[in-house]
Each structure stands twice: as structure tokens, then as C-alpha cells.
PDB file of N, CA and C in Angstrom:
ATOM      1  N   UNK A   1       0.836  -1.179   0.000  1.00  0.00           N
ATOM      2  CA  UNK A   1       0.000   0.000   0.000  1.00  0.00           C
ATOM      3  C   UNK A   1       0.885   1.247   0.000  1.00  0.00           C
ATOM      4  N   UNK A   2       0.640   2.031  -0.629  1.00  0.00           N
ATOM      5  CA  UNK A   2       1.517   3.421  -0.932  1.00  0.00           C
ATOM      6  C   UNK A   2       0.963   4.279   0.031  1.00  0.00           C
ATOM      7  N   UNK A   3       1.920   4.433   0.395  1.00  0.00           N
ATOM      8  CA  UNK A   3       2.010   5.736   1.828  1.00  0.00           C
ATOM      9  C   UNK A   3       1.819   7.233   1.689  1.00  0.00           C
ATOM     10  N   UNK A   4       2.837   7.661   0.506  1.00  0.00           N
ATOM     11  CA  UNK A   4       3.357   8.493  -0.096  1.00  0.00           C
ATOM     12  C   UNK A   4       2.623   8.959  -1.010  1.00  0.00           C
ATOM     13  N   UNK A   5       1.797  10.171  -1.257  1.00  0.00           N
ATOM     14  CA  UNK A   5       0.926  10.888  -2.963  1.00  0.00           C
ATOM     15  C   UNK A   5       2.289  10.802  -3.611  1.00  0.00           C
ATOM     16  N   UNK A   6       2.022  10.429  -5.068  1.00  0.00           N
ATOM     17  CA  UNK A   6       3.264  10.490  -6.482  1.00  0.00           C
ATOM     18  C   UNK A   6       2.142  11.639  -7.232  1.00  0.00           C
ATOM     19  N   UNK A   7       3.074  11.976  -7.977  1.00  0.00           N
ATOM     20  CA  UNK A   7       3.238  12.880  -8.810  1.00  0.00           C
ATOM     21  C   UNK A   7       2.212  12.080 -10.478  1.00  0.00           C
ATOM     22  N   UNK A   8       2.292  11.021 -10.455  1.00  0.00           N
ATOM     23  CA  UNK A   8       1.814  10.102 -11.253  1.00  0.00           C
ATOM     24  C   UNK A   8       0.154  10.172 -11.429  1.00  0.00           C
ATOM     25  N   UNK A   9      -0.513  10.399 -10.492  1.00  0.00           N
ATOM     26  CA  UNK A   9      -1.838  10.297 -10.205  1.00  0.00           C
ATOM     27  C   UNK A   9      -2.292  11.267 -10.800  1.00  0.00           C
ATOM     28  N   UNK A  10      -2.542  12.845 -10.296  1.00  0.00           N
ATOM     29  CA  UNK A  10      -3.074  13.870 -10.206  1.00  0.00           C
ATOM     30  C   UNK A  10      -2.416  14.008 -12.300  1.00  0.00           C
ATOM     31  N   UNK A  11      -1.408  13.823 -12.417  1.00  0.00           N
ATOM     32  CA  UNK A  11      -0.971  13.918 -13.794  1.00  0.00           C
ATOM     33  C   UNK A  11      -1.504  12.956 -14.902  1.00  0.00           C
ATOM     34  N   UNK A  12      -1.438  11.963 -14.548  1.00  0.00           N
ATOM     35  CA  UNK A  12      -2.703  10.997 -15.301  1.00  0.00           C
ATOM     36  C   UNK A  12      -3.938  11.387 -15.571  1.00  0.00           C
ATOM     37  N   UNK A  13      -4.700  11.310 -14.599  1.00  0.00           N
ATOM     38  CA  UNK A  13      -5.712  11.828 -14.638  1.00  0.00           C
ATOM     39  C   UNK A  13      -6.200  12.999 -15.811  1.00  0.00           C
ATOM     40  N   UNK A  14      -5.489  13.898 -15.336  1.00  0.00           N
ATOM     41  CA  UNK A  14      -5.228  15.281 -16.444  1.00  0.00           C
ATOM     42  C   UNK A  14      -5.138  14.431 -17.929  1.00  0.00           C
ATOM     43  N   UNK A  15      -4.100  14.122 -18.082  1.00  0.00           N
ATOM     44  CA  UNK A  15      -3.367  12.963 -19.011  1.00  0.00           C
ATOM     45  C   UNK A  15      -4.466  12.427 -19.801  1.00  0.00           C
ATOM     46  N   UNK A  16      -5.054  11.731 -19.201  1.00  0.00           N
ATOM     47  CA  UNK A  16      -6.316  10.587 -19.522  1.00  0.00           C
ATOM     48  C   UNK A  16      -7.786  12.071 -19.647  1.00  0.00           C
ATOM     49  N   UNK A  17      -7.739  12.680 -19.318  1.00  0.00           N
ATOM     50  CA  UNK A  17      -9.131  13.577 -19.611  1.00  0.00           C
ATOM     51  C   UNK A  17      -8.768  14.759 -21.028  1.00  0.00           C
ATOM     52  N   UNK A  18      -7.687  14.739 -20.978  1.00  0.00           N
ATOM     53  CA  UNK A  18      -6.698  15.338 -22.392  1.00  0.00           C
ATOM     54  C   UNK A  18      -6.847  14.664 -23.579  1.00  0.00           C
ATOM     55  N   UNK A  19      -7.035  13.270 -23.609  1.00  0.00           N
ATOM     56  CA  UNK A  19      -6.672  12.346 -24.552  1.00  0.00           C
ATOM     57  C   UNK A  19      -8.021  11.767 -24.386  1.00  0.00           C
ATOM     58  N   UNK A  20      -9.158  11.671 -23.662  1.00  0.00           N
ATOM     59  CA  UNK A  20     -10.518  11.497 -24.320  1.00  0.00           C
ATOM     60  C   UNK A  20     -11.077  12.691 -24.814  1.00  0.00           C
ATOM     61  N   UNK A  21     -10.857  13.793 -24.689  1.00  0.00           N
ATOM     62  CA  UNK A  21     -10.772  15.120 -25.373  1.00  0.00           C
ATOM     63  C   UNK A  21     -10.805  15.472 -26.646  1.00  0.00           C
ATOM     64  N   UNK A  22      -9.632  14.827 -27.199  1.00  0.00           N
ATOM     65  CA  UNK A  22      -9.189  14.845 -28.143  1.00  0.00           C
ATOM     66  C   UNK A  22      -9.527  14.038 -28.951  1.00  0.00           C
ATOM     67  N   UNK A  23     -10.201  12.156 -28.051  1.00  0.00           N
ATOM     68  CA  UNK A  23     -10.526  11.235 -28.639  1.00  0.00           C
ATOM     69  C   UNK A  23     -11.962  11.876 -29.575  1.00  0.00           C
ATOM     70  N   UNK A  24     -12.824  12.660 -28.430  1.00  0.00           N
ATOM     71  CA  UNK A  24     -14.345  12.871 -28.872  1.00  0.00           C
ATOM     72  C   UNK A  24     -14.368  13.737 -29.869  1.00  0.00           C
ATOM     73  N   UNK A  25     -13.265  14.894 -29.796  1.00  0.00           N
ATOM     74  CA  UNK A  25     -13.329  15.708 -31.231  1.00  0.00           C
ATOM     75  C   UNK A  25     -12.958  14.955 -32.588  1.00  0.00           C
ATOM     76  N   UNK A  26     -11.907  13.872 -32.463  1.00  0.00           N
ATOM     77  CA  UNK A  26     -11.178  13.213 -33.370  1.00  0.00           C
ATOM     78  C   UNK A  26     -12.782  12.403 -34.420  1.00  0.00           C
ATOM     79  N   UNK A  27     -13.329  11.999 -33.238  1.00  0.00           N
ATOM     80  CA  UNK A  27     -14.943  11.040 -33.282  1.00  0.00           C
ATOM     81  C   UNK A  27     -15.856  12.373 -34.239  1.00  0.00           C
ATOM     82  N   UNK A  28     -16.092  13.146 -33.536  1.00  0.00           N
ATOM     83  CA  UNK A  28     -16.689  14.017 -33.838  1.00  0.00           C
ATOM     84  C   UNK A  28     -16.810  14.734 -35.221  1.00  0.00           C
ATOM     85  N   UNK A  29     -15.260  15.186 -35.563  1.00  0.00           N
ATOM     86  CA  UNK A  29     -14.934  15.253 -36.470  1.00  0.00           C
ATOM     87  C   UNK A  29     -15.011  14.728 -37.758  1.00  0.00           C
ATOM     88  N   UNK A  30     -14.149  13.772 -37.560  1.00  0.00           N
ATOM     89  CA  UNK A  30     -14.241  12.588 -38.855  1.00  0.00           C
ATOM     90  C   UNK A  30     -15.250  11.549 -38.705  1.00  0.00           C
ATOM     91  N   UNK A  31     -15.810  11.338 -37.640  1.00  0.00           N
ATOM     92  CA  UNK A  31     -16.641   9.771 -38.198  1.00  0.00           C
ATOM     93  C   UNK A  31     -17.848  10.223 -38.102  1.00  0.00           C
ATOM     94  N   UNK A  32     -18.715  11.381 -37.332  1.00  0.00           N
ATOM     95  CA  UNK A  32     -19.775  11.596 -37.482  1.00  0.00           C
ATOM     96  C   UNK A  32     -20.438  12.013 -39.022  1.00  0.00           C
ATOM     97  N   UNK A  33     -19.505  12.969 -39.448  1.00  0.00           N
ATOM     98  CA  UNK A  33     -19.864  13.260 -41.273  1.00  0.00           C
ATOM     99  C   UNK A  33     -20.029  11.900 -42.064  1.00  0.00           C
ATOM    100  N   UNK A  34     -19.097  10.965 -41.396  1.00  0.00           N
ATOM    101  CA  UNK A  34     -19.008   9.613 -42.644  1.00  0.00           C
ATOM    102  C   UNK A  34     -20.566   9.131 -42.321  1.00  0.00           C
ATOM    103  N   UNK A  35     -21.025   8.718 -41.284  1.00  0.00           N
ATOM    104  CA  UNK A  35     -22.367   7.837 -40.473  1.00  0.00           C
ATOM    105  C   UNK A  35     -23.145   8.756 -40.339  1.00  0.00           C
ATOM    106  N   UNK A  36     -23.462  10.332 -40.434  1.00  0.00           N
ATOM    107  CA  UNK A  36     -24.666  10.995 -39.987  1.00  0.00           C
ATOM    108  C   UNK A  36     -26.187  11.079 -40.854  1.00  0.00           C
ATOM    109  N   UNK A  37     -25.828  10.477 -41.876  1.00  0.00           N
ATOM    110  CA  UNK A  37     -26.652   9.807 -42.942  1.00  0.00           C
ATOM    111  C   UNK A  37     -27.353   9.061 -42.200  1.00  0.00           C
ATOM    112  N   UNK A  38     -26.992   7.966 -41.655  1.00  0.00           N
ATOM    113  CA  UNK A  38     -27.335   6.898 -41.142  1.00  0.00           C
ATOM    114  C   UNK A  38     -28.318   6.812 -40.672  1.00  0.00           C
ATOM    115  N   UNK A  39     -29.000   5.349 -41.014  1.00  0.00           N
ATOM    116  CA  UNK A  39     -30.387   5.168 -39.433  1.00  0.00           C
ATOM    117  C   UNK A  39     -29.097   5.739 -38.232  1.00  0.00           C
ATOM    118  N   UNK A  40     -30.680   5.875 -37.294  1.00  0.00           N
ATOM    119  CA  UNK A  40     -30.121   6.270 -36.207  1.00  0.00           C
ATOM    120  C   UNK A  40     -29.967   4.816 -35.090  1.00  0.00           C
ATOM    121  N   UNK A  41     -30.495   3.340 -35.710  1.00  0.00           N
ATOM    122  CA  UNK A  41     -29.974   1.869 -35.665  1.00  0.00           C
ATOM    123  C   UNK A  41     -28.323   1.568 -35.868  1.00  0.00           C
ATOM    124  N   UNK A  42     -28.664   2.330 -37.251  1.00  0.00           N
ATOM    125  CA  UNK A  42     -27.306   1.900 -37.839  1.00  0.00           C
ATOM    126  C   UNK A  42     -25.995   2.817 -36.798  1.00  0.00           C
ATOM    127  N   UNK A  43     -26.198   4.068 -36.613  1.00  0.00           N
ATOM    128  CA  UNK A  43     -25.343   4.768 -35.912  1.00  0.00           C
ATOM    129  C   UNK A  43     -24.572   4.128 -34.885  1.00  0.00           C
ATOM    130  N   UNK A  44     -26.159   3.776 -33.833  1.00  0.00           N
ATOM    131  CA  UNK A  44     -25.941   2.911 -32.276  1.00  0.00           C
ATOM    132  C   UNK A  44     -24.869   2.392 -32.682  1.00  0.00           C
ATOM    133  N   UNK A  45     -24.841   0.883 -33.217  1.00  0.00           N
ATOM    134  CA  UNK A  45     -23.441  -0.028 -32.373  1.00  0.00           C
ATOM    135  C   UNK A  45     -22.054   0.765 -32.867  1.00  0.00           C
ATOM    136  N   UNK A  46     -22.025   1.898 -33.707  1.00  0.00           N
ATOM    137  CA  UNK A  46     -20.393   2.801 -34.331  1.00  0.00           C
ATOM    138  C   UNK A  46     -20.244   3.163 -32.958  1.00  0.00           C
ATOM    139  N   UNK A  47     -21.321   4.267 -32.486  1.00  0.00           N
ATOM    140  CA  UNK A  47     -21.289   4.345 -31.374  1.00  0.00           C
ATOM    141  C   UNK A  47     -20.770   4.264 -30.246  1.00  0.00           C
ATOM    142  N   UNK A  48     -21.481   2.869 -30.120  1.00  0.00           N
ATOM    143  CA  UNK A  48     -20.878   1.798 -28.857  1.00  0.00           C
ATOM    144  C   UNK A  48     -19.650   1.630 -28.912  1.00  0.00           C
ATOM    145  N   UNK A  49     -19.293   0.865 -30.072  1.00  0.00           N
ATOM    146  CA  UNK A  49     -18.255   0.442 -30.660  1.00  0.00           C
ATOM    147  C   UNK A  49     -16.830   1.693 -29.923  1.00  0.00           C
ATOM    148  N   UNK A  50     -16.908   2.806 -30.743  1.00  0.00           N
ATOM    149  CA  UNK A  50     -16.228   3.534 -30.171  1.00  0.00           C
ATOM    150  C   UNK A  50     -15.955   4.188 -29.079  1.00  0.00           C
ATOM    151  N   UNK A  51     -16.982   4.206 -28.058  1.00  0.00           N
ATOM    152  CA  UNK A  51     -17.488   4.447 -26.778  1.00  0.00           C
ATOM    153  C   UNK A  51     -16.603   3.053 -26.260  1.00  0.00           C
ATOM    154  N   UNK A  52     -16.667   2.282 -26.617  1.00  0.00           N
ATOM    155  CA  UNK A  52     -15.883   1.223 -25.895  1.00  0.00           C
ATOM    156  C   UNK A  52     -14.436   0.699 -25.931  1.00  0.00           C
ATOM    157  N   UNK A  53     -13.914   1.519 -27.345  1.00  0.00           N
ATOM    158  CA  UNK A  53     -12.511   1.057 -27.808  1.00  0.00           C
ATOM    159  C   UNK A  53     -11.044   2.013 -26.430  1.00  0.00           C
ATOM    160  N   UNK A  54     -11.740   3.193 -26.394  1.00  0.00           N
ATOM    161  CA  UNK A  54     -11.043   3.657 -25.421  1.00  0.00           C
ATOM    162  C   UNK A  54     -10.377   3.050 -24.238  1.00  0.00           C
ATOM    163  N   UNK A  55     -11.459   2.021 -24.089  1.00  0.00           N
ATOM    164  CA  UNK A  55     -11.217   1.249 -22.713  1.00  0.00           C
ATOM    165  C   UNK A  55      -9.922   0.445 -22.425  1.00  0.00           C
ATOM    166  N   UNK A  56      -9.941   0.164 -23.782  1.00  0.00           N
ATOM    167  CA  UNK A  56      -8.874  -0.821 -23.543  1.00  0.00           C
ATOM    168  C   UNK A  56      -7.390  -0.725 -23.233  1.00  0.00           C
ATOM    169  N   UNK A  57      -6.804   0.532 -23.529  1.00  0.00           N
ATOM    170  CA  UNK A  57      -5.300   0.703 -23.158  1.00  0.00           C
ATOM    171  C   UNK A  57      -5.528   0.932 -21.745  1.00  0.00           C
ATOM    172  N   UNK A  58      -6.451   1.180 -20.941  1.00  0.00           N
ATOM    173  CA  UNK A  58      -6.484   1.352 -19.745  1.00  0.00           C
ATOM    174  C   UNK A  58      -6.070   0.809 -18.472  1.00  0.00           C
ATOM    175  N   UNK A  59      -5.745  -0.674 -18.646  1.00  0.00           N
ATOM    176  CA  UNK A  59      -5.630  -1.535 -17.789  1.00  0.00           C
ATOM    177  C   UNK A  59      -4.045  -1.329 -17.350  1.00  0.00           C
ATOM    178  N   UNK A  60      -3.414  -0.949 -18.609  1.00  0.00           N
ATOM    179  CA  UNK A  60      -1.812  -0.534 -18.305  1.00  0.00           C
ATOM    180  C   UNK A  60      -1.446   0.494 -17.815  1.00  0.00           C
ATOM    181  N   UNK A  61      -2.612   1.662 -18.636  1.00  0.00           N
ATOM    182  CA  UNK A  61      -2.201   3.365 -17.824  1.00  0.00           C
ATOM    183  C   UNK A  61      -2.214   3.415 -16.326  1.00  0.00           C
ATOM    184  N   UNK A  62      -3.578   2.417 -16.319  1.00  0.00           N
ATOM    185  CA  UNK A  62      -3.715   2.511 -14.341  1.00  0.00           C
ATOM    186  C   UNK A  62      -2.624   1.791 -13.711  1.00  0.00           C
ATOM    187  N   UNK A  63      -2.316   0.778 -14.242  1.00  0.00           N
ATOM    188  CA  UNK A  63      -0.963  -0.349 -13.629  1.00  0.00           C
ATOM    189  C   UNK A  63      -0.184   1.161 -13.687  1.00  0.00           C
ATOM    190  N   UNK A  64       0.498   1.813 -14.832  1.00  0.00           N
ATOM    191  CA  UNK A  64       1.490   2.531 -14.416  1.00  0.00           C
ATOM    192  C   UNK A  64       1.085   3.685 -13.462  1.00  0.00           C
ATOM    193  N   UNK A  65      -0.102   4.572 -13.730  1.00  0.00           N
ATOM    194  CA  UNK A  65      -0.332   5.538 -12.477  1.00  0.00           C
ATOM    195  C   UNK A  65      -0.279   4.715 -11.262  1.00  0.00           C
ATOM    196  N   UNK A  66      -0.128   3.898 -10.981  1.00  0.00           N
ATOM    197  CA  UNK A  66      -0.497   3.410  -9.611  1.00  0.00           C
ATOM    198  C   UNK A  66       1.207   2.897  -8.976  1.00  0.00           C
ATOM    199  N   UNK A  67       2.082   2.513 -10.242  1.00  0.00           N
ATOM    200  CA  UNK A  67       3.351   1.665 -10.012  1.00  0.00           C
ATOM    201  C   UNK A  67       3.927   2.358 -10.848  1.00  0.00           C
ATOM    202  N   UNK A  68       4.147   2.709 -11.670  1.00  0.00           N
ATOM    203  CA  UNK A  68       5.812   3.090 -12.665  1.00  0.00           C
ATOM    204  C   UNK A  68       5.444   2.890 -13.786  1.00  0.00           C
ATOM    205  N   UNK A  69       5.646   1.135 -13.359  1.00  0.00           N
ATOM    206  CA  UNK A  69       5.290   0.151 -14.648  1.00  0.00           C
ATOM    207  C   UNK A  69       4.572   0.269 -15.332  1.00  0.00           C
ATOM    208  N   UNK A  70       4.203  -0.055 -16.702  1.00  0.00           N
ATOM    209  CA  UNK A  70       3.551  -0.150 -17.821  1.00  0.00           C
ATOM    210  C   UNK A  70       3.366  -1.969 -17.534  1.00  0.00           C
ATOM    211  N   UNK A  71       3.163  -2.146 -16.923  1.00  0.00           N
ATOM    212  CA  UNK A  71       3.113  -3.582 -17.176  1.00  0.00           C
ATOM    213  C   UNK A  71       1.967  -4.342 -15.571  1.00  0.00           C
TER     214      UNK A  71
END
């Protein structure tokens, strides 16, 4: 158990709200013009889809905010 606040946390955080930021304009930007045609069926699972891809580098960012490691 860590005793000690790091410098790692409070900067992540930032880090990680910077870079879904950027994710939603990136979304916004380019993929809504391609799909805004779309049923609003068809939209849902792009959607999801992308609403969910974020997730996944996550398991390492937190391993390292929490430890160093990337691993």
C-alpha cells in the first residue's frame, strides 16, 4: 500500500481527460460526417463500438499511475 501521494496520479488523470478530449473531437470530427446519414440503428453499435474502444489501453495506464510500470 503506498504511503506516499506520487506525482503520477493527479498527472494521469489530467493525461487521460486530455486524450478522451481529443478522442471525442477526433470522433466528432471525422466519423460523425461519414455515419450521420445513417439510421439512427445503424449509428448505435459505431457508437458503442467507439465508446468502448477507449477502454482498452487502460488496464496498463492505471498499472502505471499506480506503479511506474507499464506492465
Amino acid at each position: 500500500m503506498r504511503e506516499t501521494p506520487t506525482w503520477r496520479i493527479p498527472v494521469g488523470v489530467l493525461a487521460l481527460c486530455a486524450a478522451l478530449l481529443v478522442y471525442a473531437i477526433l470522433i466528432a470530427r471525422y466519423v460523425h460526417p461519414v455515419i450521420a446519414d445513417w439510421h439512427a440503428l445503424l449509428q448505435l453499435p459505431v457508437y458503442i463500438a467507439l465508446g468502448i474502444v477507449w477502454i482498452f489501453p487502460l488496464k496498463r495506464y492505471l498499472a502505471w499511475m499506480e506503479t511506474g510500470r507499464w506492465g
